[in-house]
N, C-alpha and C. Protein backbone atom coordinates (compact mmCIF):
# COMPACT_ATOMS: atom_id res chain seq x y z
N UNK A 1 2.06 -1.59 12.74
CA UNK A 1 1.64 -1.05 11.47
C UNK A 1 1.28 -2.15 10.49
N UNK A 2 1.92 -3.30 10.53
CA UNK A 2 1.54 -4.48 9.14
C UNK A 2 0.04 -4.67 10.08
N UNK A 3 -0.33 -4.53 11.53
CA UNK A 3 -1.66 -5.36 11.07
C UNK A 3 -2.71 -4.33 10.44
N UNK A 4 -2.23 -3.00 10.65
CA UNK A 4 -3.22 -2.17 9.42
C UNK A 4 -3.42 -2.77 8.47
N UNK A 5 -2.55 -3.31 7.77
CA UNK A 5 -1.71 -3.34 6.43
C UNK A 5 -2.98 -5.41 6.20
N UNK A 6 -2.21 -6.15 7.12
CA UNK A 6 -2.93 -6.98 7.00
C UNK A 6 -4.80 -7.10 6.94
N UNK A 7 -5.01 -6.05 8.01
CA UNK A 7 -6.41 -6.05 7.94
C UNK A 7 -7.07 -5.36 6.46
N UNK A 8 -6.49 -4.29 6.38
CA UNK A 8 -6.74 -4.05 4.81
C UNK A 8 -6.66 -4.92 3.55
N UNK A 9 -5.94 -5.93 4.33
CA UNK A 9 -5.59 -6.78 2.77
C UNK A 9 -7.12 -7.77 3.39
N UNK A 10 -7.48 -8.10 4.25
CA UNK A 10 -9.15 -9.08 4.71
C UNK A 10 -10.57 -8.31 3.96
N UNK A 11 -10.12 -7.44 4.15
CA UNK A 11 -11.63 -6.48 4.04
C UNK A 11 -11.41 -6.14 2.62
N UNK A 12 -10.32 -5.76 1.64
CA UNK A 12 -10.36 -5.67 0.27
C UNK A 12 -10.50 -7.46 -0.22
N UNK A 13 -10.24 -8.20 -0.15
CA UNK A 13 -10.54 -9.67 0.08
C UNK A 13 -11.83 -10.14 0.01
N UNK A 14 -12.35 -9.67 1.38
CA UNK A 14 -13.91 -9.95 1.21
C UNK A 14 -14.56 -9.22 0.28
N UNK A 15 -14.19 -7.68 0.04
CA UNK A 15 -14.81 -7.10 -0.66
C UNK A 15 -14.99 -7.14 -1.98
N UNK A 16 -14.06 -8.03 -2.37
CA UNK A 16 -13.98 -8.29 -3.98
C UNK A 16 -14.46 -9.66 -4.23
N UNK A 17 -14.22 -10.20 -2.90
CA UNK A 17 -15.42 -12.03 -3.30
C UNK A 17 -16.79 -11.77 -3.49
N UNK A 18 -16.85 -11.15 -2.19
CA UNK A 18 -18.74 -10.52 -2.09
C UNK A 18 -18.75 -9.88 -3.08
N UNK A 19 -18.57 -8.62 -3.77
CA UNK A 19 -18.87 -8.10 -4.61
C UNK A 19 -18.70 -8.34 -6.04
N UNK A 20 -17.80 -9.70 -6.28
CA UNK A 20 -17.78 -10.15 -7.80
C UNK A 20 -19.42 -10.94 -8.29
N UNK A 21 -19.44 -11.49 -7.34
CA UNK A 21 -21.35 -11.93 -7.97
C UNK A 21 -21.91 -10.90 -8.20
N UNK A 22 -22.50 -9.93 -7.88
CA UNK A 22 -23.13 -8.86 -8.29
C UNK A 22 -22.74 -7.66 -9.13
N UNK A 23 -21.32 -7.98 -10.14
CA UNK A 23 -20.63 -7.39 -11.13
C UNK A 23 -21.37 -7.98 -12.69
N UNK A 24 -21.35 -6.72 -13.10
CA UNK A 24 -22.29 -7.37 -14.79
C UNK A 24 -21.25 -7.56 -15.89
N UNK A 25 -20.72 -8.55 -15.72
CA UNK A 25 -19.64 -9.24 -16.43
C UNK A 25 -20.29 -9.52 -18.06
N UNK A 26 -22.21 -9.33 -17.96
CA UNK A 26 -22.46 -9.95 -19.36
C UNK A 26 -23.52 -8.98 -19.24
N UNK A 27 -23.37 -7.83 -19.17
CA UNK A 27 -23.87 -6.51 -19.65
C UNK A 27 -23.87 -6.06 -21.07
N UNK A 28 -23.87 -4.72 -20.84
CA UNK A 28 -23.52 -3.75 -21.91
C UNK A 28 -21.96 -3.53 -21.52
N UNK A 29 -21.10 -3.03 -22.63
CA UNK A 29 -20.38 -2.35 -22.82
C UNK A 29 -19.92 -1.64 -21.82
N UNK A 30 -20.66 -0.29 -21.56
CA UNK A 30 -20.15 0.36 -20.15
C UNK A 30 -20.51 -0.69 -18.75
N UNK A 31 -21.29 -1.33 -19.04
CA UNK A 31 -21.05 -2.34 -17.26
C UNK A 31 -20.15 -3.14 -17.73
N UNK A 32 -19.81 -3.80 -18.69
CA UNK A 32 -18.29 -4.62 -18.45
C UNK A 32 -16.95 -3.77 -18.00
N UNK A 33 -17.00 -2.57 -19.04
CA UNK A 33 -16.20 -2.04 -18.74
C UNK A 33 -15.83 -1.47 -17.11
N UNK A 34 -17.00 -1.11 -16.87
CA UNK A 34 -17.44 -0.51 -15.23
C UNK A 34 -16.75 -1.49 -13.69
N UNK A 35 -16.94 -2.94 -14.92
CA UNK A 35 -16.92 -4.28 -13.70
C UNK A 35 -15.42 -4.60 -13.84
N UNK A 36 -15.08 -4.69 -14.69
CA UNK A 36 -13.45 -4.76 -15.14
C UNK A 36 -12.48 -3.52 -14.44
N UNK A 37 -12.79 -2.77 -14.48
CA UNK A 37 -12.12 -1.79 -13.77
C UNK A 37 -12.50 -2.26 -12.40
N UNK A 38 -13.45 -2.13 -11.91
CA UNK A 38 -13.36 -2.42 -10.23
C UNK A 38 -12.63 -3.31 -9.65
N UNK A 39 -12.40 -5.00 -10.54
CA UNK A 39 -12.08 -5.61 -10.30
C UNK A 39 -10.28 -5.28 -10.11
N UNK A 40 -10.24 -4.72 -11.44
CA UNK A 40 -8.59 -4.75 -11.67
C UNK A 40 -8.02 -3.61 -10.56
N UNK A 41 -8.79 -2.63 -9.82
CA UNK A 41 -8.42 -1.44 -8.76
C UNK A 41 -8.84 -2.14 -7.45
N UNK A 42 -9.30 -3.23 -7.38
CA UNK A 42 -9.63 -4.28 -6.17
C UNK A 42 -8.54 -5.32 -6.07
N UNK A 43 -7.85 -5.42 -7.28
CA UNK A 43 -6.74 -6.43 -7.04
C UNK A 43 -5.19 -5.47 -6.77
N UNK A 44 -5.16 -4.33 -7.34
CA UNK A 44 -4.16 -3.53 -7.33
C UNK A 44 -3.83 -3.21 -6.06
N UNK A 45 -5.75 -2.78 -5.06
CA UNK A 45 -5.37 -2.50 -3.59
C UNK A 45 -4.67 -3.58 -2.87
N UNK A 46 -4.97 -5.26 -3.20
CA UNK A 46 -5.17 -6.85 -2.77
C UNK A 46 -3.39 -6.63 -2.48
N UNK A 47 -3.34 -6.18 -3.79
CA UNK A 47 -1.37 -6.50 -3.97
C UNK A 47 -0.50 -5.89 -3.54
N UNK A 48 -1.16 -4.36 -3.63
CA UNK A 48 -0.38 -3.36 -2.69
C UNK A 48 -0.25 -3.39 -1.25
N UNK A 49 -1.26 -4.13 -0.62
CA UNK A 49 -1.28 -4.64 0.79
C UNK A 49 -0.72 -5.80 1.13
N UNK A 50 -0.46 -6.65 0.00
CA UNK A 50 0.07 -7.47 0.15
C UNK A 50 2.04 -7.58 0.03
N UNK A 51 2.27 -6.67 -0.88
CA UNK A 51 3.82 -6.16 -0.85
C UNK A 51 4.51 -5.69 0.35
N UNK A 52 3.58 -4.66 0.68
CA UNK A 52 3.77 -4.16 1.85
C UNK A 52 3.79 -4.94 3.21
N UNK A 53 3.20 -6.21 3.46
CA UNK A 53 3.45 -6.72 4.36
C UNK A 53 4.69 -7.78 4.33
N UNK A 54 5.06 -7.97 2.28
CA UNK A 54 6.14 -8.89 2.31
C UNK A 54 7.28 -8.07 2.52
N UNK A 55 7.63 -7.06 2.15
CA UNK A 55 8.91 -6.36 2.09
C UNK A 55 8.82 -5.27 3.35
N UNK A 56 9.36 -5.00 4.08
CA UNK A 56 9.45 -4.07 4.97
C UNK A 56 10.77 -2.89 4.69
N UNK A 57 10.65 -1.90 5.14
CA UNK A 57 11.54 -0.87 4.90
C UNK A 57 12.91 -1.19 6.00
N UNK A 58 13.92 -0.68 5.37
CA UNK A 58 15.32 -1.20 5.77
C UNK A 58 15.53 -0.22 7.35
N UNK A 59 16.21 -0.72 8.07
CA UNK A 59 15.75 -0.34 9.55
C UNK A 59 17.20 0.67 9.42
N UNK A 60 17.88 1.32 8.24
CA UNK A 60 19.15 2.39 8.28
C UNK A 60 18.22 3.77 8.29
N UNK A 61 17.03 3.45 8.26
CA UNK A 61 16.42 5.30 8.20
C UNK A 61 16.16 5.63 9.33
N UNK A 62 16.05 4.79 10.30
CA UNK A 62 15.72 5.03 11.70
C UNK A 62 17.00 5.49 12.96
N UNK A 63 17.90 5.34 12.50
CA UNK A 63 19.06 5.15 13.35
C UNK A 63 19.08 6.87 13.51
N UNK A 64 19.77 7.34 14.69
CA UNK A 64 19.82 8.68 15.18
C UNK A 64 20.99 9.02 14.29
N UNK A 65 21.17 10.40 13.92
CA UNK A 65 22.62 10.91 13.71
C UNK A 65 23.63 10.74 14.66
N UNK A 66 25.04 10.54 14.69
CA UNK A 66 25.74 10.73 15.96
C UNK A 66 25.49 12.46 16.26
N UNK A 67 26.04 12.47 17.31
CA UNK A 67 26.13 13.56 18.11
C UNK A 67 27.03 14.35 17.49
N UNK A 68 28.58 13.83 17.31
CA UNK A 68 30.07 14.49 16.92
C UNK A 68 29.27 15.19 15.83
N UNK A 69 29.01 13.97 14.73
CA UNK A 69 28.56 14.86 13.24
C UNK A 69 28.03 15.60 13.31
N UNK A 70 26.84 16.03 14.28
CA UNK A 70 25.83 17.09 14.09
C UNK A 70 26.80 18.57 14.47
N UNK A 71 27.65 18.17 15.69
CA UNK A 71 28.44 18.90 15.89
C UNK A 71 29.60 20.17 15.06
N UNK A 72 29.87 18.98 13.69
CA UNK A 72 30.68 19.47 12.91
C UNK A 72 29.78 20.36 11.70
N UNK A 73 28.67 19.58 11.58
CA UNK A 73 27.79 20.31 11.05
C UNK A 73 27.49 21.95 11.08
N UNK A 74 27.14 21.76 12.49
CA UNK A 74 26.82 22.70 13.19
C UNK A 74 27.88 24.26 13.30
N UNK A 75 29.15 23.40 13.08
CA UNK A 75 30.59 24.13 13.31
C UNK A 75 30.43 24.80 11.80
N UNK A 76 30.53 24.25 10.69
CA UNK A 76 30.53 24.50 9.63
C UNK A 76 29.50 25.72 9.05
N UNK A 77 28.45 25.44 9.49
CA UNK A 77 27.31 26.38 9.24
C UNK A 77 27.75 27.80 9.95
N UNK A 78 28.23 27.78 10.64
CA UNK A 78 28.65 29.06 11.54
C UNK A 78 29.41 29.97 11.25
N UNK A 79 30.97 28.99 10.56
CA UNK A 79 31.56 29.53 9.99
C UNK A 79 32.71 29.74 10.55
């Protein structure tokens, strides 16, 4: 799953190098504004892909229930 995670972080990468030259940084008004936003939702994706490959989720959500517990569970519900 991180190399999803990594490849997404290449291709938002390229996509914001390549595409900052052709941003109208010295426009009008609505194209700065237009170019500023892309940029800042191009770095948000950059970082969010990038968190995600630093921190990983804690490996206690994966573990099975025991057996006994489900058991008592099970006892309880019944009645």
């Amino acid at each position: 799953m991180k190399q999803r995670y990594f490849m997404c972080f290449l291709f938002s990468t390229a996509m914001l190098i390549y595409g900052f030259e052709y941003l109208p940084l010295n426009g009008s008004v609505v194209d700065q504004l237009f170019a500023w936003a892309w940029i800042v939702f191009a770095v948000m994706v950059i970082s969010g892909n990038v968190l995600h490959l630093l921190y990983k989720k804690s490996e206690a959500g994966k573990r099975a229930v025991p057996l006994r517990k489900q058991e008592k569970v099970r006892a309880r519900l019944r009645g």
